[in-house]
PDB file of N, CA and C in Angstrom:
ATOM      1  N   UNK A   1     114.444 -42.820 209.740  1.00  0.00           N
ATOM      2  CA  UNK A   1     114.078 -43.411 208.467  1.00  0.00           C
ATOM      3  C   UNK A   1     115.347 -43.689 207.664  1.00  0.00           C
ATOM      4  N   UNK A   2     115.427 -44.948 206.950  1.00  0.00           N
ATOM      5  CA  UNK A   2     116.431 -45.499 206.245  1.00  0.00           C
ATOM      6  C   UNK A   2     116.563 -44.622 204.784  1.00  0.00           C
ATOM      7  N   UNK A   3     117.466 -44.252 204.215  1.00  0.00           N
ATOM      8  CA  UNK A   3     117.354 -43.751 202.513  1.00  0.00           C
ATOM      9  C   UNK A   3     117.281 -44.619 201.465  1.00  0.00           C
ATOM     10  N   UNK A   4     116.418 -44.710 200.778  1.00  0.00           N
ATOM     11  CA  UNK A   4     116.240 -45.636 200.156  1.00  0.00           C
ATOM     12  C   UNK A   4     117.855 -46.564 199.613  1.00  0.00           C
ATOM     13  N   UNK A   5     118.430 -45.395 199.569  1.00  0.00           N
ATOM     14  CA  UNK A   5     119.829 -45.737 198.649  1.00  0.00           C
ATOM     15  C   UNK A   5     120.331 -46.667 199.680  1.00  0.00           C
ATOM     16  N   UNK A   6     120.369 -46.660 200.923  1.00  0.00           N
ATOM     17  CA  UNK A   6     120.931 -47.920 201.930  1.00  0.00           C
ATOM     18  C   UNK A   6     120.304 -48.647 201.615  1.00  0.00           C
ATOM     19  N   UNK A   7     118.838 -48.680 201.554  1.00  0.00           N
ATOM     20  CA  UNK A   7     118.419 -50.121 201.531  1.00  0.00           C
ATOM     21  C   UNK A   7     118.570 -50.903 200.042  1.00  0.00           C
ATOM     22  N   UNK A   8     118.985 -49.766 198.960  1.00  0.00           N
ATOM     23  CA  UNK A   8     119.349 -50.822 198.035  1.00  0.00           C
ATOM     24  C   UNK A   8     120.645 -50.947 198.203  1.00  0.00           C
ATOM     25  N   UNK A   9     121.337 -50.543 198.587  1.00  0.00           N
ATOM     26  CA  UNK A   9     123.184 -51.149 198.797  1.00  0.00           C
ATOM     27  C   UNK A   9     122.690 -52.132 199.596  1.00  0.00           C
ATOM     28  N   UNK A  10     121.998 -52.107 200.537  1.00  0.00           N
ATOM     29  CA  UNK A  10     121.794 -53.269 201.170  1.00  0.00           C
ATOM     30  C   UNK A  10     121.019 -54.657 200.316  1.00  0.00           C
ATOM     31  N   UNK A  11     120.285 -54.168 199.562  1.00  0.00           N
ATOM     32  CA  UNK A  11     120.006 -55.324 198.651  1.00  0.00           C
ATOM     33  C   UNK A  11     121.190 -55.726 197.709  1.00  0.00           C
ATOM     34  N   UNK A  12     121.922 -54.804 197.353  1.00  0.00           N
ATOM     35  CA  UNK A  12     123.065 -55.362 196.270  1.00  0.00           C
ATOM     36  C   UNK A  12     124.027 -56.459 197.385  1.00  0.00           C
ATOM     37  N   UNK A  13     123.970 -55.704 198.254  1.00  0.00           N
ATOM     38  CA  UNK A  13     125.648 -56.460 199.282  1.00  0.00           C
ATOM     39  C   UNK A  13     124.728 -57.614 199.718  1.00  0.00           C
ATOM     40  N   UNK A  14     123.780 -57.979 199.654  1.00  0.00           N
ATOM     41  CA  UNK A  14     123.128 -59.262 200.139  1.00  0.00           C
ATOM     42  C   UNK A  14     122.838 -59.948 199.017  1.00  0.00           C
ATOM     43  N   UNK A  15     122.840 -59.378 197.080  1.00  0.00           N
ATOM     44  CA  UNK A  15     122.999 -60.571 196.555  1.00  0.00           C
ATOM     45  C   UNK A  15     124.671 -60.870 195.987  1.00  0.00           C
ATOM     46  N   UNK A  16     125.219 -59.658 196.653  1.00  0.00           N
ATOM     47  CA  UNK A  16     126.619 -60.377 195.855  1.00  0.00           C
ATOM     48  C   UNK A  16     127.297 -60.378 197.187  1.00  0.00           C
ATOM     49  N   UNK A  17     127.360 -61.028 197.483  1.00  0.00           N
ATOM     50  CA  UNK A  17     128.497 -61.650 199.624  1.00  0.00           C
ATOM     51  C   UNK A  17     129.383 -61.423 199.194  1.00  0.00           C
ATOM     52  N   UNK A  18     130.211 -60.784 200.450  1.00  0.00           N
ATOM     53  CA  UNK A  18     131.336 -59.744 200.320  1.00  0.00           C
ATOM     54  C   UNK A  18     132.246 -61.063 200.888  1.00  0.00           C
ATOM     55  N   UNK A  19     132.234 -62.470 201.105  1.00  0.00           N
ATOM     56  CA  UNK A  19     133.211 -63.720 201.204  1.00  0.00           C
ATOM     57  C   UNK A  19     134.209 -63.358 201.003  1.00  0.00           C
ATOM     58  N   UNK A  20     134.511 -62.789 199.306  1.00  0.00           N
ATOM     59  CA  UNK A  20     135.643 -63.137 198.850  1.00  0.00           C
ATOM     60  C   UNK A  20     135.678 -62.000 198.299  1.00  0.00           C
ATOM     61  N   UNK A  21     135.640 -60.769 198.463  1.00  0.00           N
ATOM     62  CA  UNK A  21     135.899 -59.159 197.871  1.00  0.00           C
ATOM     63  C   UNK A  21     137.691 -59.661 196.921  1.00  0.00           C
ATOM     64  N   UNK A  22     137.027 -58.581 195.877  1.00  0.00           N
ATOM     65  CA  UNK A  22     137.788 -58.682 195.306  1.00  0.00           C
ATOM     66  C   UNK A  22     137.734 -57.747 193.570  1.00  0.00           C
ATOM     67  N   UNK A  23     138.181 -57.855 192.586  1.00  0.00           N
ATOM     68  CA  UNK A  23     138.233 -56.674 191.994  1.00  0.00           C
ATOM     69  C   UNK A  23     136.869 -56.754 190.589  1.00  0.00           C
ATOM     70  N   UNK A  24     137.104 -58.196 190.804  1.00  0.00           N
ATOM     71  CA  UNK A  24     135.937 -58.609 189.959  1.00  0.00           C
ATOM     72  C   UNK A  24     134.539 -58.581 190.820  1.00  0.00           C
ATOM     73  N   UNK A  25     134.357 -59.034 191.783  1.00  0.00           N
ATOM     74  CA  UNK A  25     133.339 -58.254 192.580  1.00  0.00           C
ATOM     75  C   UNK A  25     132.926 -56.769 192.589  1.00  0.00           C
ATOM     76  N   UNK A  26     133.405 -56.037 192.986  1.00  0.00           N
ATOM     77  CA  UNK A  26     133.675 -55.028 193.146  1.00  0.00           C
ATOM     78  C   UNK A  26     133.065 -54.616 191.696  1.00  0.00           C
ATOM     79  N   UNK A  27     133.537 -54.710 190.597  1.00  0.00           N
ATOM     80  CA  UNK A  27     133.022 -54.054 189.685  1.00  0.00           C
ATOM     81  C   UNK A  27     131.734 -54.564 189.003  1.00  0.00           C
ATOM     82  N   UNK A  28     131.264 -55.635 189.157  1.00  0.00           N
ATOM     83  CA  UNK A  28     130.311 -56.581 189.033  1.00  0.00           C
ATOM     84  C   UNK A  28     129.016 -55.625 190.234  1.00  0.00           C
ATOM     85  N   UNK A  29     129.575 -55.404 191.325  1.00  0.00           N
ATOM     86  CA  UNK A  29     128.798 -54.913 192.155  1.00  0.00           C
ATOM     87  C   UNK A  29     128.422 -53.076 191.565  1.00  0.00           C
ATOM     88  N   UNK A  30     129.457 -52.443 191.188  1.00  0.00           N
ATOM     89  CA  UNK A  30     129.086 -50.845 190.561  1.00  0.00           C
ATOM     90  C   UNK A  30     128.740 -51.088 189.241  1.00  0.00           C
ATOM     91  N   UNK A  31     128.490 -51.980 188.795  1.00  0.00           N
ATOM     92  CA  UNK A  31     127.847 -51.977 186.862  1.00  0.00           C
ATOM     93  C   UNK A  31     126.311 -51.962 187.652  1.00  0.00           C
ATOM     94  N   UNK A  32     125.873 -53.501 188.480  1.00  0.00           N
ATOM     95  CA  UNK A  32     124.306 -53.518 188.899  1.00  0.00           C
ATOM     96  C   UNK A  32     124.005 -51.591 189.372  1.00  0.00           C
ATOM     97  N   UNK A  33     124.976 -51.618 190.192  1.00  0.00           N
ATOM     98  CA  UNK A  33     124.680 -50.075 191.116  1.00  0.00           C
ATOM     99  C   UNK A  33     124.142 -49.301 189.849  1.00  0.00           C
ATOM    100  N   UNK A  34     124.968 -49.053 189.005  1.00  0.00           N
ATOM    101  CA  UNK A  34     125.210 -47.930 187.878  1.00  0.00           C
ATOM    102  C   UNK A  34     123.683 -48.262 187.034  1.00  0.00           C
ATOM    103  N   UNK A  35     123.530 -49.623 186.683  1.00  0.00           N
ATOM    104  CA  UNK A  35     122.089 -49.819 186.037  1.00  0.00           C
ATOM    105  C   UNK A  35     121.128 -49.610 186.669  1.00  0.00           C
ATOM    106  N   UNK A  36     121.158 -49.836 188.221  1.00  0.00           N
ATOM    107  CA  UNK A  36     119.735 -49.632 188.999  1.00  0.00           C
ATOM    108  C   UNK A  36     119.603 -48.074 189.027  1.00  0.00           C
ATOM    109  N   UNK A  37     120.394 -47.165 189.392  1.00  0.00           N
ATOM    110  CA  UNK A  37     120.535 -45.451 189.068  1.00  0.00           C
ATOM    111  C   UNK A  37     119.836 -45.234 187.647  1.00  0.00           C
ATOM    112  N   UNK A  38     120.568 -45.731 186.612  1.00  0.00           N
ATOM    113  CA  UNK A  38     119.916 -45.304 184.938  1.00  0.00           C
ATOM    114  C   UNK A  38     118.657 -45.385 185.239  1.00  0.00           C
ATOM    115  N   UNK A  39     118.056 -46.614 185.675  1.00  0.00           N
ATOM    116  CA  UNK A  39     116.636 -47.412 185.804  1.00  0.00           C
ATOM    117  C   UNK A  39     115.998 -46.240 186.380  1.00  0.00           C
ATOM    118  N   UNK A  40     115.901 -45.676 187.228  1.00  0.00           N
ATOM    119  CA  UNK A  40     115.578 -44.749 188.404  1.00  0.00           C
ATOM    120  C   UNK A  40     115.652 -43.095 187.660  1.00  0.00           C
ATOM    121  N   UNK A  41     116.249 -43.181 186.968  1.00  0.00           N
ATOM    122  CA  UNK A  41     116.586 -41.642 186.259  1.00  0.00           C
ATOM    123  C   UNK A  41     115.776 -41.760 185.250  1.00  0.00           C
ATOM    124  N   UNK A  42     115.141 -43.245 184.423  1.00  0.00           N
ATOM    125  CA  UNK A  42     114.909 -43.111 183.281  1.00  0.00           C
ATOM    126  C   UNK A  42     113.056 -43.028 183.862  1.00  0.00           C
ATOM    127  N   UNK A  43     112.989 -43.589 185.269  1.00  0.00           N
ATOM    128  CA  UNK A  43     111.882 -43.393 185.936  1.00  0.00           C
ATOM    129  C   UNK A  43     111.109 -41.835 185.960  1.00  0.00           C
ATOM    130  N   UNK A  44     112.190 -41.198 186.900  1.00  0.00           N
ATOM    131  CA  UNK A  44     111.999 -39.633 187.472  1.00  0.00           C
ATOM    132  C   UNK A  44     111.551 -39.119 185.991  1.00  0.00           C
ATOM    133  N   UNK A  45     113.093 -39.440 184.836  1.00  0.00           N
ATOM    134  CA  UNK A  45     112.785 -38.448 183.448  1.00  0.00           C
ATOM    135  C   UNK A  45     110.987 -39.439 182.675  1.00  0.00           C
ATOM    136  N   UNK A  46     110.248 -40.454 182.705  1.00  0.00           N
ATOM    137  CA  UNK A  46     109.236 -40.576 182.161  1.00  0.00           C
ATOM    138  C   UNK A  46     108.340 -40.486 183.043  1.00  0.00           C
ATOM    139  N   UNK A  47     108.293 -39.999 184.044  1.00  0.00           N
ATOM    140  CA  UNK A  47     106.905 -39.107 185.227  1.00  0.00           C
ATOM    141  C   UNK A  47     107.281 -37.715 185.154  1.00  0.00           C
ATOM    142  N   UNK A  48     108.015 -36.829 184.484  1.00  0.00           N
ATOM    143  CA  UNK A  48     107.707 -35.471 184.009  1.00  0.00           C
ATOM    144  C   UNK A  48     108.803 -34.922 185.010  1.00  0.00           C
ATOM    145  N   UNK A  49     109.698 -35.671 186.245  1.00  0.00           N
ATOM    146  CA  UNK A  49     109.959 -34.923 187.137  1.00  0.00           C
ATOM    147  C   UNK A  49     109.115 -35.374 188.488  1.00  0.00           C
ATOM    148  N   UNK A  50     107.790 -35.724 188.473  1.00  0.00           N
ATOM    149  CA  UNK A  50     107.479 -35.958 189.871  1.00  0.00           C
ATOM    150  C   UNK A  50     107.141 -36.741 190.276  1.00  0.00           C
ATOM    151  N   UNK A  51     108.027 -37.134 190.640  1.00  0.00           N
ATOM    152  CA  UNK A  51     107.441 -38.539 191.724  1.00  0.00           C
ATOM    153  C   UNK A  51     106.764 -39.374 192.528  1.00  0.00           C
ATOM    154  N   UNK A  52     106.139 -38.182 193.045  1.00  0.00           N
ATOM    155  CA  UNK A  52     105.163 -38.618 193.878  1.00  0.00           C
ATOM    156  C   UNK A  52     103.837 -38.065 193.518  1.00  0.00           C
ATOM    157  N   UNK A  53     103.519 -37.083 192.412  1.00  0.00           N
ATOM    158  CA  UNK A  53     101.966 -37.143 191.940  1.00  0.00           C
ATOM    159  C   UNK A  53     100.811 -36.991 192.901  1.00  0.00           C
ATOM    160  N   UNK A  54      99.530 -37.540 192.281  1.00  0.00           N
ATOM    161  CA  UNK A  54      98.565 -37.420 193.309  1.00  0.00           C
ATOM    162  C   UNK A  54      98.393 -38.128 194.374  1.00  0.00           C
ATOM    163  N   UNK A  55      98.936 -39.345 194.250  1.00  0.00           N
ATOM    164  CA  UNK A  55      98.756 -40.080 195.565  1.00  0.00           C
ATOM    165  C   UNK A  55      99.511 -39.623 196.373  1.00  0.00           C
ATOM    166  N   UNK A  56     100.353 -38.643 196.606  1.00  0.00           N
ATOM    167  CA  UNK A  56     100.986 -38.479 197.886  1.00  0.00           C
ATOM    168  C   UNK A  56     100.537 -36.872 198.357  1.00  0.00           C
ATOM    169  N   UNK A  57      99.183 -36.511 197.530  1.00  0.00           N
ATOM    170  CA  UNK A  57      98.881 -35.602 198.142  1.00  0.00           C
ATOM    171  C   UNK A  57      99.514 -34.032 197.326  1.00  0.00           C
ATOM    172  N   UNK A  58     100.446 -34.798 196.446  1.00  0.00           N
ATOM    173  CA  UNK A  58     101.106 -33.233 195.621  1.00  0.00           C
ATOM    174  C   UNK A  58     100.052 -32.627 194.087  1.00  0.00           C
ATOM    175  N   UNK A  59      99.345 -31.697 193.992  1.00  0.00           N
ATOM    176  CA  UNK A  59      98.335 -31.475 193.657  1.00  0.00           C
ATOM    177  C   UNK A  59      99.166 -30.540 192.203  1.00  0.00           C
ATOM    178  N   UNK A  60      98.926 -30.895 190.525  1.00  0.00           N
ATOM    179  CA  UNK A  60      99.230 -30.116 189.842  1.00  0.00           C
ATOM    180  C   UNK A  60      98.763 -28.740 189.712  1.00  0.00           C
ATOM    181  N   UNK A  61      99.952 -27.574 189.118  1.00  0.00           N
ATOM    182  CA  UNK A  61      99.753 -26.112 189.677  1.00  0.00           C
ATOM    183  C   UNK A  61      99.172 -26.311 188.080  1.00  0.00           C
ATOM    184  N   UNK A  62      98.410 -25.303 187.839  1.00  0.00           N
ATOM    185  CA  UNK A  62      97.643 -25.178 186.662  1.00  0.00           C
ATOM    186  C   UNK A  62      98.728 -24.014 185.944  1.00  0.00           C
ATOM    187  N   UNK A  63      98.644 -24.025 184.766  1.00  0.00           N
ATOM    188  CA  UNK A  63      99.042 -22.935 183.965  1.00  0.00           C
ATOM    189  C   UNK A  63      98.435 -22.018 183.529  1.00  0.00           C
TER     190      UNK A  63
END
């Protein structure tokens, strides 16, 4: 099984072509990286922590 995180480097390196690498690339490419992470953190932190919930079968522990 692939980690998700390859398959989005793999989506970033397929919309920005590595043709002409270079320094402005390069950082153009870790700002998207750095926003898609926030995006993803700001995910995990407004589902409480869990991710996967009831549909995947993870059942809340009662208090």
């Amino acid at each position: 099984m692939i980690p998700s995180s390859m398959i989005e480097l793999r989506k970033l390196l397929d919309r920005y072509p590595t043709s002409a690498p270079n320094s402005f690339w390069l950082k153009n490419l870790f700002l998207v990286a750095l926003e898609q992470l926030g995006d993803s953190l700001e995910e995990i932190r407004a589902s409480g922590g869990n991710m996967f919930g009831p549909a995947y079968g993870v059942k809340s522990i009662p208090s």
